[in-house]
N, C-alpha and C. Protein backbone atom coordinates (compact mmCIF):
# COMPACT_ATOMS: atom_id res chain seq x y z
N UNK A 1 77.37 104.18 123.08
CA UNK A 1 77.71 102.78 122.87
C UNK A 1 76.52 102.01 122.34
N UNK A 2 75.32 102.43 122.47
CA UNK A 2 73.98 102.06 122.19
C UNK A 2 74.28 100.63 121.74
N UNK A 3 73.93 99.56 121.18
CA UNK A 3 73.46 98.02 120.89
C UNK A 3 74.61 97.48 120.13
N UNK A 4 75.81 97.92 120.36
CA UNK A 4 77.40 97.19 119.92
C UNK A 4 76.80 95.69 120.46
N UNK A 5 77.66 94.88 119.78
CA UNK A 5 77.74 93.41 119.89
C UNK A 5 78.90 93.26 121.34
N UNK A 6 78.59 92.25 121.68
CA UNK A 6 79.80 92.14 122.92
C UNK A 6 81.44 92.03 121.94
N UNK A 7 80.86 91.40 120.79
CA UNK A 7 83.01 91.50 119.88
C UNK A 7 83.43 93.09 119.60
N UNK A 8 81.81 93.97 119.40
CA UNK A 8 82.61 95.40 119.07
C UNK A 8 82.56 96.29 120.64
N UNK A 9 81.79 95.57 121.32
CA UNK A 9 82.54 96.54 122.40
C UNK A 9 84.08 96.11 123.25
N UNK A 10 84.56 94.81 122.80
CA UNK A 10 86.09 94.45 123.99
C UNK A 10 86.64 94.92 122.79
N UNK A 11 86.55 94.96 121.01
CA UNK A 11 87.48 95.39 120.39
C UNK A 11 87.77 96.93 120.71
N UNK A 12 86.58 97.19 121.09
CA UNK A 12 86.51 99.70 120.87
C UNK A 12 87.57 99.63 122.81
N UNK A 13 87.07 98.49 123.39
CA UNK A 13 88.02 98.90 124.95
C UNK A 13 88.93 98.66 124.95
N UNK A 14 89.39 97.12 124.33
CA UNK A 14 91.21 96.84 124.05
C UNK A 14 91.93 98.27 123.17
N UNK A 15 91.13 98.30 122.55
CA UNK A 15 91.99 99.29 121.08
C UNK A 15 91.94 100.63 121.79
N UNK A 16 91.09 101.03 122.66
CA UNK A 16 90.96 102.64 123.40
C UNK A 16 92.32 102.72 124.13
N UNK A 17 92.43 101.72 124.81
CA UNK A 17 93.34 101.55 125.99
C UNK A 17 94.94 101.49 125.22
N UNK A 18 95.02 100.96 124.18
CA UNK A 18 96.43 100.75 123.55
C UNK A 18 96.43 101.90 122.78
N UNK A 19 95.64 102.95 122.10
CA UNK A 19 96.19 104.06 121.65
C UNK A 19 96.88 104.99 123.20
N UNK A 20 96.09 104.89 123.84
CA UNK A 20 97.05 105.80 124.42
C UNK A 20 97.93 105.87 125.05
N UNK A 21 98.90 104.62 124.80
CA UNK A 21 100.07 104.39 125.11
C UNK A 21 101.41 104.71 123.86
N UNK A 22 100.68 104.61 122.80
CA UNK A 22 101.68 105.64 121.27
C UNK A 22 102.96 104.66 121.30
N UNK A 23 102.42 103.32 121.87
CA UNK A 23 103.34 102.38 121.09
C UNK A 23 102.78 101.66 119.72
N UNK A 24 103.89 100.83 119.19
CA UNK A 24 103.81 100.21 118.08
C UNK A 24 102.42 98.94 118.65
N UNK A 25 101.80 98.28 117.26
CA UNK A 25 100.50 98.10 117.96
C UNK A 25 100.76 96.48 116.57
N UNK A 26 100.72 95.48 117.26
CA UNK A 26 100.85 93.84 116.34
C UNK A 26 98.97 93.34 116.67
N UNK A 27 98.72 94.16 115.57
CA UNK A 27 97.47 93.43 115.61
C UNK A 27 96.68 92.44 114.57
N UNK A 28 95.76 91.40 115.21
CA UNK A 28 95.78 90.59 114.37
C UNK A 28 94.18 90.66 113.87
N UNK A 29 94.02 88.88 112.61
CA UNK A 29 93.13 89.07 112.15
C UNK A 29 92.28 87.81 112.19
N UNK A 30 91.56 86.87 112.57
CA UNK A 30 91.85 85.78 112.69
C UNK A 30 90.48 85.01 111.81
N UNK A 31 90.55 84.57 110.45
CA UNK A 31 89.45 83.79 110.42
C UNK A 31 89.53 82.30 110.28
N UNK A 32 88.40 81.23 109.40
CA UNK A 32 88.27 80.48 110.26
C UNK A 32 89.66 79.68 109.53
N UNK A 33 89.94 80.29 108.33
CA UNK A 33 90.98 79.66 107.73
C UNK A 33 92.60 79.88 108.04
N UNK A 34 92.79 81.05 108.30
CA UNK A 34 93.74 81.48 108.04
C UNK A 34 93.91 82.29 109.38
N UNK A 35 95.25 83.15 109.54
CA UNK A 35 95.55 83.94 111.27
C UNK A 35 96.25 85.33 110.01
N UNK A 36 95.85 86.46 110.60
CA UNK A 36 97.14 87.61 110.01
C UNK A 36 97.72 88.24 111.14
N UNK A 37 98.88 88.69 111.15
CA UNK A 37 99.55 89.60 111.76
C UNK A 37 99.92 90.45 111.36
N UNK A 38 99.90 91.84 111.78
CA UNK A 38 100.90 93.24 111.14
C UNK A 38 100.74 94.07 112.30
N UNK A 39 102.05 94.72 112.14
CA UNK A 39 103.04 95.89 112.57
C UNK A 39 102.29 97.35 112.55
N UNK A 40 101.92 98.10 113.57
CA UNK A 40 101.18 99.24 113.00
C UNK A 40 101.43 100.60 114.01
N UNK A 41 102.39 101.20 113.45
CA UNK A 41 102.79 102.95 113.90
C UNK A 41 101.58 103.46 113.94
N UNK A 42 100.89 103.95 115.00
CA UNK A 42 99.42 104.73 114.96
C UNK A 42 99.71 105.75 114.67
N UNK A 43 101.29 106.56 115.11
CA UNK A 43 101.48 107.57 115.26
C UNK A 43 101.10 108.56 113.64
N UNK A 44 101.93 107.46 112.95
CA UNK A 44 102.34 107.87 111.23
C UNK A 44 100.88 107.23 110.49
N UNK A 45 100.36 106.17 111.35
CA UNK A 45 98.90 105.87 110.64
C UNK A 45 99.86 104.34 109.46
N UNK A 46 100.48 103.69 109.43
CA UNK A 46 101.21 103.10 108.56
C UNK A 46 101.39 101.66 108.99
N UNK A 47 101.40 100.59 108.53
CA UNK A 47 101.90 99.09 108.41
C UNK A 47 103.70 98.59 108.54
N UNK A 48 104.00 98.74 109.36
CA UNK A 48 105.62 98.37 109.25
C UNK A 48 106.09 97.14 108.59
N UNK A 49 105.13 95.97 108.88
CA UNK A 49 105.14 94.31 108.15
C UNK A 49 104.12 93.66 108.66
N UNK A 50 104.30 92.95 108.32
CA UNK A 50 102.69 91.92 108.17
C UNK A 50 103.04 90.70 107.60
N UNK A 51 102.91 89.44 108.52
CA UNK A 51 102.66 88.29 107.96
C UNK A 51 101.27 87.09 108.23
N UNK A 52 101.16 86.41 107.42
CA UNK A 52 100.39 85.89 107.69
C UNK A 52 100.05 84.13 107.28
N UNK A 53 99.37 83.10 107.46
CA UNK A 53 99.10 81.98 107.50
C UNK A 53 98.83 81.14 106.02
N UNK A 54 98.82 82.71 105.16
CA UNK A 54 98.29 82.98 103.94
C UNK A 54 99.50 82.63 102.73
N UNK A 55 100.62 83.25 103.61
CA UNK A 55 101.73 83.30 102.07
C UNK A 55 102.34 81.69 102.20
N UNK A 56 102.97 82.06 100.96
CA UNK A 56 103.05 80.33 99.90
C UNK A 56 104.08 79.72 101.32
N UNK A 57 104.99 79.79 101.81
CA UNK A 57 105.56 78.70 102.60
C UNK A 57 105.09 78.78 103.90
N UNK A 58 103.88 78.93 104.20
CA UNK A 58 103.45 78.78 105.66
C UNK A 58 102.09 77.57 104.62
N UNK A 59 101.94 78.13 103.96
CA UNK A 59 100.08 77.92 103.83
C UNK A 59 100.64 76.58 102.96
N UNK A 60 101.63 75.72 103.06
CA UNK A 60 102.01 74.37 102.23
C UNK A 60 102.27 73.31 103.55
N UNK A 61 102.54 74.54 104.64
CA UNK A 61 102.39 73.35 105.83
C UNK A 61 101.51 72.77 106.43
N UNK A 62 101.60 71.68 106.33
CA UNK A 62 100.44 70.64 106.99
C UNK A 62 100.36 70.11 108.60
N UNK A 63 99.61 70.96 109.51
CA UNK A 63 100.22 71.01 110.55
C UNK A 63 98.65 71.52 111.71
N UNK A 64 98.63 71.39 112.53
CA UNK A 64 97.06 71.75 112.68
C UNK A 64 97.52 73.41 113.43
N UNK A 65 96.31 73.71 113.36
CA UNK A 65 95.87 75.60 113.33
C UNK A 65 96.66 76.26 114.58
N UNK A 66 96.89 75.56 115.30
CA UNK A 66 97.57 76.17 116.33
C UNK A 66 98.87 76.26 116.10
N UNK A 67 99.58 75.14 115.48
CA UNK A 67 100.77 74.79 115.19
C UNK A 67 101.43 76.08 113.98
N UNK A 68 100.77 76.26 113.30
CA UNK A 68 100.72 77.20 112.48
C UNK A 68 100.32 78.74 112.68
N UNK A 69 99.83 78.68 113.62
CA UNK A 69 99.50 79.98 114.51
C UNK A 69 101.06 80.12 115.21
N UNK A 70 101.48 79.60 115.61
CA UNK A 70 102.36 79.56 116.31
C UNK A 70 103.75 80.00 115.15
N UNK A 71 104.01 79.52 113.66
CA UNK A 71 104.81 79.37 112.92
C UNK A 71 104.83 80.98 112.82
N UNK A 72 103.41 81.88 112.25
CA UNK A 72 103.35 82.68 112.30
C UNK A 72 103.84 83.92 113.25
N UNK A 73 103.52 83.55 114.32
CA UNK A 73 104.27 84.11 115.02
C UNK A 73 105.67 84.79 115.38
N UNK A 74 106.31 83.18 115.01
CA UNK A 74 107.63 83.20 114.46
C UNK A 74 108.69 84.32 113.87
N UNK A 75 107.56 83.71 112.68
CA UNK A 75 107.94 84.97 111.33
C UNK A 75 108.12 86.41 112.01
N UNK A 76 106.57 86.62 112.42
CA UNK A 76 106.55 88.22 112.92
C UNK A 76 107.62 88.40 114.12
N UNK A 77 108.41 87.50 114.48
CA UNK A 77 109.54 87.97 115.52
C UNK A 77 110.36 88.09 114.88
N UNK A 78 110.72 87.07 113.96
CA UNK A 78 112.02 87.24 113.07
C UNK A 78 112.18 88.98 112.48
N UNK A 79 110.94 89.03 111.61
CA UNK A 79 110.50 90.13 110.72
C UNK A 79 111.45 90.94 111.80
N UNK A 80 110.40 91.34 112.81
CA UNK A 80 110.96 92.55 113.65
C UNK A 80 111.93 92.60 114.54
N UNK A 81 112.53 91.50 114.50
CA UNK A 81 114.39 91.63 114.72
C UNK A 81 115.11 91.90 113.55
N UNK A 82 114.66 91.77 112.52
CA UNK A 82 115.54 92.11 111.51
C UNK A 82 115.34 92.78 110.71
N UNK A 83 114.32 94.34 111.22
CA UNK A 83 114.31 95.49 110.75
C UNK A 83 114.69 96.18 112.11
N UNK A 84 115.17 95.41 113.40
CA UNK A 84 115.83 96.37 114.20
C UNK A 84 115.05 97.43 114.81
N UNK A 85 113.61 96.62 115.36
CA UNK A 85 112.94 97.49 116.03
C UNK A 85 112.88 97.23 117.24
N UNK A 86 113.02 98.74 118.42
CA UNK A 86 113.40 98.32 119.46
C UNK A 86 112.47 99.02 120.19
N UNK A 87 111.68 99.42 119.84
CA UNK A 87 110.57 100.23 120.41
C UNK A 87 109.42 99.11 120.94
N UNK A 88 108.97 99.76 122.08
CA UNK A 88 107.56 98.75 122.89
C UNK A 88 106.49 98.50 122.03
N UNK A 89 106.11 97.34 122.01
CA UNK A 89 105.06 96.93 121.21
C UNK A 89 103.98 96.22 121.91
N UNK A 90 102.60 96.74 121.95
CA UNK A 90 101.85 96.47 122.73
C UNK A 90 100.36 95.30 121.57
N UNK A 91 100.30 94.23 122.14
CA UNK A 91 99.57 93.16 121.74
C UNK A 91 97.94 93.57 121.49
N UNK A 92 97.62 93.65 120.50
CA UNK A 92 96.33 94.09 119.83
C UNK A 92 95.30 92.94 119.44
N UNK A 93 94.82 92.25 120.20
CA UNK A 93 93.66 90.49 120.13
C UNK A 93 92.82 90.89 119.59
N UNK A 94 92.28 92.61 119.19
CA UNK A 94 90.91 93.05 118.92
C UNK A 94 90.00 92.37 119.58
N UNK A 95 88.79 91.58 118.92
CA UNK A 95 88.17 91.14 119.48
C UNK A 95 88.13 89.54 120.18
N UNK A 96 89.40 89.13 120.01
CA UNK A 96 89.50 87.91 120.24
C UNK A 96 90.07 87.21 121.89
N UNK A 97 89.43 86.09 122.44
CA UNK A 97 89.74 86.48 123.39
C UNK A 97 91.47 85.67 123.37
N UNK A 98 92.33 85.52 124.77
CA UNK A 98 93.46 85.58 124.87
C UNK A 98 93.65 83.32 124.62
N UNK A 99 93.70 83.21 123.60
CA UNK A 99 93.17 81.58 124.19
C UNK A 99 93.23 81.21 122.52
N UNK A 100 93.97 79.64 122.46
CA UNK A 100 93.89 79.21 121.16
C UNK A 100 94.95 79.34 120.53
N UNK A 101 94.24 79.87 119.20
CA UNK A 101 95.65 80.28 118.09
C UNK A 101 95.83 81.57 118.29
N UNK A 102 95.54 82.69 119.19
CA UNK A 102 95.64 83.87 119.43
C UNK A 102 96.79 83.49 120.30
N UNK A 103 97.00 83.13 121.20
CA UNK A 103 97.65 83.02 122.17
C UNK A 103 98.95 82.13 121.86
N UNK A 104 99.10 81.24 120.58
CA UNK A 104 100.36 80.70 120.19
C UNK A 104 100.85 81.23 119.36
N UNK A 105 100.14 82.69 118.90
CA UNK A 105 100.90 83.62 118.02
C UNK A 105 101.75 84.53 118.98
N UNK A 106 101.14 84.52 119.96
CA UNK A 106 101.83 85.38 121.06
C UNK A 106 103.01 84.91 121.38
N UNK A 107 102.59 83.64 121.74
CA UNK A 107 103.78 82.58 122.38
C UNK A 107 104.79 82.63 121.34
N UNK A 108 104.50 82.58 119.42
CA UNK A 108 105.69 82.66 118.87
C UNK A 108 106.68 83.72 118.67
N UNK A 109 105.42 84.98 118.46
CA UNK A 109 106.55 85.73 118.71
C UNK A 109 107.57 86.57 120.13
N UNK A 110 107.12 85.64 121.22
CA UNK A 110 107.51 86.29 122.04
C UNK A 110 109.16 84.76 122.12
N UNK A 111 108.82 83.83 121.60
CA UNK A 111 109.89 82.90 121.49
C UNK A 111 111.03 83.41 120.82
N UNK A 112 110.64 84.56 119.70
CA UNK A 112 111.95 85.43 119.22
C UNK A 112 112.56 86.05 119.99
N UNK A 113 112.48 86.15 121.48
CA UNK A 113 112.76 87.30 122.22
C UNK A 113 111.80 88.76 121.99
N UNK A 114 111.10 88.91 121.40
CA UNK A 114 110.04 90.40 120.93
C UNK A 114 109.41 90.18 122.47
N UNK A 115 109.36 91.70 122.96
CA UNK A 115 108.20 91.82 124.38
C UNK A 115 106.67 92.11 124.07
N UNK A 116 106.25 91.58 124.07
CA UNK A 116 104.78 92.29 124.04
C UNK A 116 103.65 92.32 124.90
């Protein structure tokens, strides 16, 4: 582990702990502008969907960062009700802690009904 930063060592312990559960894995990306989300089969190594704060009808709303964290969210519940995925999906913060716009992305997509 030698001289990791405290962000790369909770990202290498969150992320250790959720592979070995070989569920689907919504992990995000968060900078100071923008939030991403995507869908990720470890199993197959692959992206199922991905949205983010970025594409043209989120990023025209004028709305403050949380609010929009939250929109996002949304999306990624919608998304994955309506590719009919019913498999456990376990919440991936990487290095971020649980608080903010991390946590109203959670809140949105768990407002779709999605468990995570």
């Amino acid at each position: 582990m030698g001289n990791l930063t405290k962000k790369a060592r909770r990202t290498n312990r969150i992320r250790f702990k959720l592979k070995l559960k070989l569920n689907l894995r919504l992990s995000l990306f968060r900078s100071n502008n923008h939030i991403y989300a995507q869908l990720i089969d470890d199993s197959k190594g692959v992206t199922i969907l991905s949205a983010s704060s970025a594409e043209k009808d989120l990023k025209t709303l004028k709305s403050s960062p949380k609010e929009i964290a939250f929109k996002v969210g949304e999306v990624v519940g919608t998304r994955i009700s309506e590719k009919k995925i019913k498999q456990k999906i376990s919440f991936d913060r990487g290095p971020y802690l649980y608080h903010g716009r991390i946590k109203e992305l959670a809140m949105g997509v768990r407002s779709k009904g999605i468990k995570i």
